[in-house]
PDB file of N, CA and C in Angstrom:
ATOM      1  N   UNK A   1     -40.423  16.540  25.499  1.00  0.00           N
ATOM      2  CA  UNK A   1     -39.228  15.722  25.437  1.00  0.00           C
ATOM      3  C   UNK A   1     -38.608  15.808  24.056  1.00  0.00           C
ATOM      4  N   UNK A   2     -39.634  16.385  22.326  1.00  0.00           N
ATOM      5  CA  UNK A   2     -38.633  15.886  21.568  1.00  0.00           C
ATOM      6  C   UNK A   2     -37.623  17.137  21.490  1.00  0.00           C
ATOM      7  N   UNK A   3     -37.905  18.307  22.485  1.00  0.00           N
ATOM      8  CA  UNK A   3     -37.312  19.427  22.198  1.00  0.00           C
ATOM      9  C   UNK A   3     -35.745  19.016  22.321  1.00  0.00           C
ATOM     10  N   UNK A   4     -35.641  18.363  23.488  1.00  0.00           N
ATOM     11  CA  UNK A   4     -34.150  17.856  23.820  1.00  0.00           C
ATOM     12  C   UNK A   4     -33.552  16.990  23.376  1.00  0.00           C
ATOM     13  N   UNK A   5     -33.822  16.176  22.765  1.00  0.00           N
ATOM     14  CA  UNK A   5     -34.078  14.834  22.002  1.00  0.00           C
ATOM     15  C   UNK A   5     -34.649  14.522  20.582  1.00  0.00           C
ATOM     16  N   UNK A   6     -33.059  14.536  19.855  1.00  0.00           N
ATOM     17  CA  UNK A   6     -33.271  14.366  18.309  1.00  0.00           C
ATOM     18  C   UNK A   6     -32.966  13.391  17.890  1.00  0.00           C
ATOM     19  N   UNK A   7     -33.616  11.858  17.698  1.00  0.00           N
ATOM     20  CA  UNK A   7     -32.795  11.168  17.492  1.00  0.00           C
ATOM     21  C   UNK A   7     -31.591  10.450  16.560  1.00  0.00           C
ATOM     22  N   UNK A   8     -32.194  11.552  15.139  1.00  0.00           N
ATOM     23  CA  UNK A   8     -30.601  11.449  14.417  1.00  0.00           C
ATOM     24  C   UNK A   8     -29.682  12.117  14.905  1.00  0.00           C
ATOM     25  N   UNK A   9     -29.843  13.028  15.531  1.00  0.00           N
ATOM     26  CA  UNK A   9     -28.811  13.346  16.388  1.00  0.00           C
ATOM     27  C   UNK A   9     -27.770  12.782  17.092  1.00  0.00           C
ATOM     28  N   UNK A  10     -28.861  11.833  17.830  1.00  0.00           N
ATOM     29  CA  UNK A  10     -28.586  10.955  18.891  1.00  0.00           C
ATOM     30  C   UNK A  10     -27.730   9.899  18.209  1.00  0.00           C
ATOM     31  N   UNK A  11     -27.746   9.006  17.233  1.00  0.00           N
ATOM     32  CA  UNK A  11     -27.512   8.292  16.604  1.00  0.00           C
ATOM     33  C   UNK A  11     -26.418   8.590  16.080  1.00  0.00           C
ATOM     34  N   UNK A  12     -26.288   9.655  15.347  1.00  0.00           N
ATOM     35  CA  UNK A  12     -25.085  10.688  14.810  1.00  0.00           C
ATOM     36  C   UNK A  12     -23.801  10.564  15.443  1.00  0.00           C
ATOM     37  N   UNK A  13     -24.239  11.141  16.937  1.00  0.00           N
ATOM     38  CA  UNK A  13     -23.419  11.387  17.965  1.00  0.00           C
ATOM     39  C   UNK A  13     -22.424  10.260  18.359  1.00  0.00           C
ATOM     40  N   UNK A  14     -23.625   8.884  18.825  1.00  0.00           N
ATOM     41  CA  UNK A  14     -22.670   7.226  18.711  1.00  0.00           C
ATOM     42  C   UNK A  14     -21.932   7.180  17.692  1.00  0.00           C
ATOM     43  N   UNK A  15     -22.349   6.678  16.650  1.00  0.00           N
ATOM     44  CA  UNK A  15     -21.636   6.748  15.330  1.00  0.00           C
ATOM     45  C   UNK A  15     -19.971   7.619  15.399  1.00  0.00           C
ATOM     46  N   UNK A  16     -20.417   8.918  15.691  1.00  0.00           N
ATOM     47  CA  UNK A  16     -19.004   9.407  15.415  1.00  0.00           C
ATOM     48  C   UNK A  16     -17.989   9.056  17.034  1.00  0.00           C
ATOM     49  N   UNK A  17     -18.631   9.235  18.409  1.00  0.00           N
ATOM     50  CA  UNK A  17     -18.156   8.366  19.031  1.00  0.00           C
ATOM     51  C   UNK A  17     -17.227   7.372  18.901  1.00  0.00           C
ATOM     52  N   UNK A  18     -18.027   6.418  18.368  1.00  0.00           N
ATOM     53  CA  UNK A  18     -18.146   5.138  18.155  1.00  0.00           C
ATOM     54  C   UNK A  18     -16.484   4.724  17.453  1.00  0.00           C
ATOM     55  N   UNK A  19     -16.642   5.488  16.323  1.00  0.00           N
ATOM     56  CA  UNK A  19     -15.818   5.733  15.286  1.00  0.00           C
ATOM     57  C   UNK A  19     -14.415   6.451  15.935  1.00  0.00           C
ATOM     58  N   UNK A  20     -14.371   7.572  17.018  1.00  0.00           N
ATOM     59  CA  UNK A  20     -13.307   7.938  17.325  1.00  0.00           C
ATOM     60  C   UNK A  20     -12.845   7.124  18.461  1.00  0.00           C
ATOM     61  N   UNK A  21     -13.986   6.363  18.969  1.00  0.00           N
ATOM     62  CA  UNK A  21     -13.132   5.265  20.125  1.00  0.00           C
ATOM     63  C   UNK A  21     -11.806   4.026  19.413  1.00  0.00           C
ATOM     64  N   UNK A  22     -12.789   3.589  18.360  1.00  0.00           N
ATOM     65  CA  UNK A  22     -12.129   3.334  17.524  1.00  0.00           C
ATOM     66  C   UNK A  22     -10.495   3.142  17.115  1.00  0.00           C
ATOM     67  N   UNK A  23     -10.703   4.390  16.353  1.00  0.00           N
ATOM     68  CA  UNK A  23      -9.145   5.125  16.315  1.00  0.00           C
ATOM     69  C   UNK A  23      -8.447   5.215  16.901  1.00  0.00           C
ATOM     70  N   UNK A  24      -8.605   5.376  18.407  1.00  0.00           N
ATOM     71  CA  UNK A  24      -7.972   5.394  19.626  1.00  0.00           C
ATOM     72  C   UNK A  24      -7.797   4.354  20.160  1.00  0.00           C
ATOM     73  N   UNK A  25      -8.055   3.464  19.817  1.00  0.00           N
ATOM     74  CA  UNK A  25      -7.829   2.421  20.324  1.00  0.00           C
ATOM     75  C   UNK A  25      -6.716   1.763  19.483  1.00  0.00           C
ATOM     76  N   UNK A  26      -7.101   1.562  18.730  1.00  0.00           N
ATOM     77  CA  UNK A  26      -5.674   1.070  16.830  1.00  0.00           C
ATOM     78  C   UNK A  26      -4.738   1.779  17.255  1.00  0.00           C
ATOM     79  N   UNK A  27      -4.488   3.416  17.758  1.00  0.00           N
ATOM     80  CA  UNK A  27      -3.411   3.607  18.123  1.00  0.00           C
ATOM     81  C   UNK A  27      -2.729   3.458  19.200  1.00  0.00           C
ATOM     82  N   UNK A  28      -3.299   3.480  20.325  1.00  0.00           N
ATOM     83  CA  UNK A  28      -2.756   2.904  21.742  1.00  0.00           C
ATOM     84  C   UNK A  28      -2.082   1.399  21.550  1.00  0.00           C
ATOM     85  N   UNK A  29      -3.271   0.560  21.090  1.00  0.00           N
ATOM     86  CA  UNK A  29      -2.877  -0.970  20.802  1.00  0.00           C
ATOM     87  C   UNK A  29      -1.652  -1.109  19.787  1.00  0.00           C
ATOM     88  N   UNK A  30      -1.672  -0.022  18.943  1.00  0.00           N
ATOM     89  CA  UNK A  30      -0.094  -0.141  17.966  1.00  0.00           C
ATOM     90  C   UNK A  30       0.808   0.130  18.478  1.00  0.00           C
ATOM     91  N   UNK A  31       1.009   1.130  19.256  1.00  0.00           N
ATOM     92  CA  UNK A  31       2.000   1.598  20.409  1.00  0.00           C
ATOM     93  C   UNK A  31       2.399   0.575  21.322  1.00  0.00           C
ATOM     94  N   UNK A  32       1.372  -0.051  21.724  1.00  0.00           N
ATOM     95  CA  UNK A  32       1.984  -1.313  22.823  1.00  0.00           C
ATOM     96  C   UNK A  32       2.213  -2.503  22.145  1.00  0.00           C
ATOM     97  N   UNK A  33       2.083  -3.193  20.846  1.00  0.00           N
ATOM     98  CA  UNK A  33       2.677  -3.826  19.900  1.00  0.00           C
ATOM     99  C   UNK A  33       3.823  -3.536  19.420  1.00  0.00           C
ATOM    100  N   UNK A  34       4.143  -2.180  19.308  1.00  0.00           N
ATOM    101  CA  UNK A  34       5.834  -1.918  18.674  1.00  0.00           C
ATOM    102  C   UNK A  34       6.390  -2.371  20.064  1.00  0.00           C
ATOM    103  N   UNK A  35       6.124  -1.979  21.255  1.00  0.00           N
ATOM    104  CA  UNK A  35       7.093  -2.034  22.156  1.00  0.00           C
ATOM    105  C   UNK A  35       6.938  -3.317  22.679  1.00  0.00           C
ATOM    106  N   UNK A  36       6.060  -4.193  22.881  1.00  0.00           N
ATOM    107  CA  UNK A  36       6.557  -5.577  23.022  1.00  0.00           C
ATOM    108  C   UNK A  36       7.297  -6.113  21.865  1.00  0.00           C
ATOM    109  N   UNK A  37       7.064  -5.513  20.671  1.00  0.00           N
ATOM    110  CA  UNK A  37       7.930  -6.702  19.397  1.00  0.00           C
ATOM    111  C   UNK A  37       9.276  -5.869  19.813  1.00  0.00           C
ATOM    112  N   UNK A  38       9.424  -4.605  20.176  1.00  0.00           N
ATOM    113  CA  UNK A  38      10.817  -4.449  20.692  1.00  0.00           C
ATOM    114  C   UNK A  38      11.588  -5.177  21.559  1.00  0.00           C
ATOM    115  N   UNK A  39      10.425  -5.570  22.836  1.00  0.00           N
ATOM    116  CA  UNK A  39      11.272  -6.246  24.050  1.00  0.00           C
ATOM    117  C   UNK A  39      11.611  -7.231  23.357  1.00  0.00           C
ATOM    118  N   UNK A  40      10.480  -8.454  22.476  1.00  0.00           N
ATOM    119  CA  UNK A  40      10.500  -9.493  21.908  1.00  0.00           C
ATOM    120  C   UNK A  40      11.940  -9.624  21.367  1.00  0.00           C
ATOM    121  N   UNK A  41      12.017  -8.660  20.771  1.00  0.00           N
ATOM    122  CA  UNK A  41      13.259  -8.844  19.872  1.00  0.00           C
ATOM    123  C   UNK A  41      14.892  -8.755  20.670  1.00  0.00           C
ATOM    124  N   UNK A  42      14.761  -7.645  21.682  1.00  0.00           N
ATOM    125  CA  UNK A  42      15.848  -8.109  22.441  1.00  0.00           C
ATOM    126  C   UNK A  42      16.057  -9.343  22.703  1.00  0.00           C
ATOM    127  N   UNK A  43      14.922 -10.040  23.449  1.00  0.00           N
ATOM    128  CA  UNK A  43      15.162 -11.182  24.310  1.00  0.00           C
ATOM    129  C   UNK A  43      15.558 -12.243  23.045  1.00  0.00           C
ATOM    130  N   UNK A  44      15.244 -11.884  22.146  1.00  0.00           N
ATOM    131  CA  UNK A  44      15.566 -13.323  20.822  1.00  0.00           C
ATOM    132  C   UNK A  44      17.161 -12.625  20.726  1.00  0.00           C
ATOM    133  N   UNK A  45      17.715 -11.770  20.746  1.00  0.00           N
ATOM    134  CA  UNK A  45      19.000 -10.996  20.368  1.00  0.00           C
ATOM    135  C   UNK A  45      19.767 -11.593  21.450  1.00  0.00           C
ATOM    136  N   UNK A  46      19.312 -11.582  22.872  1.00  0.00           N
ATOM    137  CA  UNK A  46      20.091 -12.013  23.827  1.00  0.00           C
ATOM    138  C   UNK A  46      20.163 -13.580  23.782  1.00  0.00           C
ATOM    139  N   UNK A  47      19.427 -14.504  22.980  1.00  0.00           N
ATOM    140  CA  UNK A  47      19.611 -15.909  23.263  1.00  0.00           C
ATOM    141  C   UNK A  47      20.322 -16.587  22.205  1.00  0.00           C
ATOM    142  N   UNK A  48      20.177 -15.039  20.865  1.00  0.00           N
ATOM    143  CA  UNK A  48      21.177 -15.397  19.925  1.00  0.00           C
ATOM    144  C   UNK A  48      22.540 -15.311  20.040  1.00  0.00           C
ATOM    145  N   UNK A  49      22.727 -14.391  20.819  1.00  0.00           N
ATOM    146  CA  UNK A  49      24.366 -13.979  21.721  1.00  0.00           C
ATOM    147  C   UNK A  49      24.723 -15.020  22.774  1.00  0.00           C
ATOM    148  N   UNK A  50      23.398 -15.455  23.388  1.00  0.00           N
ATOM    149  CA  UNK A  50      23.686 -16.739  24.247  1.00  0.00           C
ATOM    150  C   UNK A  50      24.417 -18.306  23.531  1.00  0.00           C
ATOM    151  N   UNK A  51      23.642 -18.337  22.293  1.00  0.00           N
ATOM    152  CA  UNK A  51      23.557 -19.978  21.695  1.00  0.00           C
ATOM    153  C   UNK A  51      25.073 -19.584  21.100  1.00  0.00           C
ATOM    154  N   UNK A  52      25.532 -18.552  20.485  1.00  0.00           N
ATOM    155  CA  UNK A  52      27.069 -18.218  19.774  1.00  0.00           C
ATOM    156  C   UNK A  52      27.528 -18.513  20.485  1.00  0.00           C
ATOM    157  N   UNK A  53      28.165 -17.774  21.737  1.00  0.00           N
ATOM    158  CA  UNK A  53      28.567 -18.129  22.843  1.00  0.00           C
ATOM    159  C   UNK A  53      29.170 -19.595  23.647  1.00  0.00           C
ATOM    160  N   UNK A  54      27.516 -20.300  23.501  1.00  0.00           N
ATOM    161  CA  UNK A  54      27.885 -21.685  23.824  1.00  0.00           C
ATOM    162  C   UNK A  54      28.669 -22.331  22.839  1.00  0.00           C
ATOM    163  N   UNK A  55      28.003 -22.159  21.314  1.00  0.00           N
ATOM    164  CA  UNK A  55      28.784 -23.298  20.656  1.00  0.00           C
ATOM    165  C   UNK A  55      30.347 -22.661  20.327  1.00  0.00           C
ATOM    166  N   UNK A  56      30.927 -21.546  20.876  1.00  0.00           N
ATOM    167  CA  UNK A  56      32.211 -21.525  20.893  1.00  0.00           C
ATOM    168  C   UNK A  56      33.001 -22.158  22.399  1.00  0.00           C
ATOM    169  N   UNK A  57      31.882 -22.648  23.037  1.00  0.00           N
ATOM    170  CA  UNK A  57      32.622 -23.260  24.275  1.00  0.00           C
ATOM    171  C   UNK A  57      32.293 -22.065  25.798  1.00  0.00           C
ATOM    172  N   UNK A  58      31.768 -20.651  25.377  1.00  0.00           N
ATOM    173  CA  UNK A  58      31.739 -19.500  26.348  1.00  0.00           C
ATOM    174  C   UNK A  58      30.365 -19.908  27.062  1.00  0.00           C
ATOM    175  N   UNK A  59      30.735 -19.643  28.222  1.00  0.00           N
ATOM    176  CA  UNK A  59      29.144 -19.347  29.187  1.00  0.00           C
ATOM    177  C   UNK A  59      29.243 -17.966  29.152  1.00  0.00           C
ATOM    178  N   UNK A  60      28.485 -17.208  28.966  1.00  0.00           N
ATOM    179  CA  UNK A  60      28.562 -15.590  29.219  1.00  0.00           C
ATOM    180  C   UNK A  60      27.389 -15.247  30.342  1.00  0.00           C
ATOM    181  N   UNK A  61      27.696 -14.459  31.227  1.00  0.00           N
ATOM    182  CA  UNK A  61      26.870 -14.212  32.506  1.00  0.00           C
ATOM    183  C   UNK A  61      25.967 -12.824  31.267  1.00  0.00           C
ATOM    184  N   UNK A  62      24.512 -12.829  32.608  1.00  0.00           N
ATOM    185  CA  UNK A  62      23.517 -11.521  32.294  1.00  0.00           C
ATOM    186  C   UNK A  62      24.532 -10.177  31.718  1.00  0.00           C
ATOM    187  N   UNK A  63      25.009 -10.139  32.372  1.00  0.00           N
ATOM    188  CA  UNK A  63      26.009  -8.746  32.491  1.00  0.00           C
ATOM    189  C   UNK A  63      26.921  -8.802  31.198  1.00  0.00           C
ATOM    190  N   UNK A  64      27.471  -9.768  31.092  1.00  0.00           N
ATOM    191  CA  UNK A  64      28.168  -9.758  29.401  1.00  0.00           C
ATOM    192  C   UNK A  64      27.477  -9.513  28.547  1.00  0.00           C
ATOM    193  N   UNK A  65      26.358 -10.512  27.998  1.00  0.00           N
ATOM    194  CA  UNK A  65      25.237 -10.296  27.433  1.00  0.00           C
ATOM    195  C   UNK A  65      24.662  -8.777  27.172  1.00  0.00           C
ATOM    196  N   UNK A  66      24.062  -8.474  28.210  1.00  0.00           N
ATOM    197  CA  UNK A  66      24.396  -6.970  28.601  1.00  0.00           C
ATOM    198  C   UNK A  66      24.958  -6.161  27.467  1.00  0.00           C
ATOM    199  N   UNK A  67      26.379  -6.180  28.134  1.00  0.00           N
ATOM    200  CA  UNK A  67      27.247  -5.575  27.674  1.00  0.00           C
ATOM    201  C   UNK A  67      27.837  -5.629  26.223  1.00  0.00           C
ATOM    202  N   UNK A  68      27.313  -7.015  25.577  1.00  0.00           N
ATOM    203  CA  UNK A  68      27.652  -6.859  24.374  1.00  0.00           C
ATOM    204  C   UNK A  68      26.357  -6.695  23.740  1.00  0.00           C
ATOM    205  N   UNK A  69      25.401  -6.493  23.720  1.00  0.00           N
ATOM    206  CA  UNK A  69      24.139  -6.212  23.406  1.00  0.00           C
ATOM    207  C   UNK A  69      24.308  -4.597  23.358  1.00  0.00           C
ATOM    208  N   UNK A  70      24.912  -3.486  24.355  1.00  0.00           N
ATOM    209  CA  UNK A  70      24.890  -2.172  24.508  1.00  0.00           C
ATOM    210  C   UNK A  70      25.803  -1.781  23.226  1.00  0.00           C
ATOM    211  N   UNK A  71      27.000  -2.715  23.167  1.00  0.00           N
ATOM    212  CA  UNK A  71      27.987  -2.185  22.240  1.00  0.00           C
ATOM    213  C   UNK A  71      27.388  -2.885  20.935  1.00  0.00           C
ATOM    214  N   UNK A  72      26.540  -3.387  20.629  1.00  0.00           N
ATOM    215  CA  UNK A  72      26.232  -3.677  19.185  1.00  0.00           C
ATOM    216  C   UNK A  72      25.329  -2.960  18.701  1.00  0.00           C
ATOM    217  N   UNK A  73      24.244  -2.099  19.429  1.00  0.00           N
ATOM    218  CA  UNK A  73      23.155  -0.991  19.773  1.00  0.00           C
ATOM    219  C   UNK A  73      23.896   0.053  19.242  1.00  0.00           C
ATOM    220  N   UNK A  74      25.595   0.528  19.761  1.00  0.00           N
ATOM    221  CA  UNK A  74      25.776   1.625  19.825  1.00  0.00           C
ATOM    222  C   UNK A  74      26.707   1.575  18.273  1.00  0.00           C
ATOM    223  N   UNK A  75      27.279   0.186  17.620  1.00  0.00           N
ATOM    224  CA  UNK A  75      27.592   0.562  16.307  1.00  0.00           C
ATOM    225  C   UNK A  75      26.369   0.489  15.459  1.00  0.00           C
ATOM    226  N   UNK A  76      25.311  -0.127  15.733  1.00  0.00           N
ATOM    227  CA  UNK A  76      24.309   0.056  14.545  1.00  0.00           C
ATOM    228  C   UNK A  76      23.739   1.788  14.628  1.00  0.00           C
ATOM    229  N   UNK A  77      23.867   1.987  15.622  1.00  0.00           N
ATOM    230  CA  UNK A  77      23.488   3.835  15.561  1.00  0.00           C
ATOM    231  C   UNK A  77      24.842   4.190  14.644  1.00  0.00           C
ATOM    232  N   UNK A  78      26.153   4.142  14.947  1.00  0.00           N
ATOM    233  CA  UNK A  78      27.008   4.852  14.008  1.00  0.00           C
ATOM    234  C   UNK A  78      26.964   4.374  12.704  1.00  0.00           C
ATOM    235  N   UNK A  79      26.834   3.269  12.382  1.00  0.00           N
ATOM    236  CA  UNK A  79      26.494   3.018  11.079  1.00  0.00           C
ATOM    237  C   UNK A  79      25.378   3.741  10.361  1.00  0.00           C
ATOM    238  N   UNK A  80      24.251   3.749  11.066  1.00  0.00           N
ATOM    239  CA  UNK A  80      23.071   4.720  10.532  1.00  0.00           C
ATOM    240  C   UNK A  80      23.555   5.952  10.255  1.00  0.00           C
ATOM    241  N   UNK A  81      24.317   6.643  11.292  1.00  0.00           N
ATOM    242  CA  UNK A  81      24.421   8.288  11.045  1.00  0.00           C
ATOM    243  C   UNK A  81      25.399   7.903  10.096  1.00  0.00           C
ATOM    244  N   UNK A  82      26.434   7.525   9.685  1.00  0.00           N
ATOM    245  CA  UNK A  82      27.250   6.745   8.509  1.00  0.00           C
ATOM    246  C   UNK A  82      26.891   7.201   7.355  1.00  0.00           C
ATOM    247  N   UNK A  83      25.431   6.207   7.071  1.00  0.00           N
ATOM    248  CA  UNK A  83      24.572   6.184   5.822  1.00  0.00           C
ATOM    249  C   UNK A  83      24.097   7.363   5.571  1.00  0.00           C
ATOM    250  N   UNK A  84      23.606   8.066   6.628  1.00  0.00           N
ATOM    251  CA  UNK A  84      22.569   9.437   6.164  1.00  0.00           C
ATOM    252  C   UNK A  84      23.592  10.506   6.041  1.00  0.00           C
ATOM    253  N   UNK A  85      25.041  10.599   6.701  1.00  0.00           N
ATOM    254  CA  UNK A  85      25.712  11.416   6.003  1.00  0.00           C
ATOM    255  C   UNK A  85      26.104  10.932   4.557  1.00  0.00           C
ATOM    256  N   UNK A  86      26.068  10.227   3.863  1.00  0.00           N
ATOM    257  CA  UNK A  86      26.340  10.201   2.116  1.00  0.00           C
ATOM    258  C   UNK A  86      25.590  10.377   1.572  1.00  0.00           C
TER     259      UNK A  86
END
């Protein structure tokens, strides 16, 4: 049996295992943290567009919201390409 069976080996083997489960895991779990603090952040974006809204007197339906949420998305992209052309 010890022919097959080394046990620093063995030990070795967990360890680095161990260690690359690890890693893989910090990155999966960071990946699904950016993208909920993304959704997160819409939904706080949409209730901030909601509460403006009200205290100017507006009810704005899903679909406005929406819609002004797409067009504020699409000047913060032109502003970016903006900046990196100067």
């Amino acid at each position: 049996m010890s022919e097959f069976f080394n046990l620093p080996s063995f030990i070795l083997g967990i360890l680095v295992g161990a260690i690359a489960g690890c890693f893989l895991a910090y990155y999966f779990l960071k990946k699904y943290m950016e993208k909920k603090m993304q959704e997160v952040t819409k939904l706080m974006k949409k209730e901030e567009i909601r509460q403006l809204a009200s205290a100017f007197g507006h009810n704005l339906s899903e679909q406005q919201i929406n819609l002004m949420m797409t067009s504020m998305e699409r000047a913060m992209e032109q502003a970016k390409t903006k900046n990196k052309k100067k």
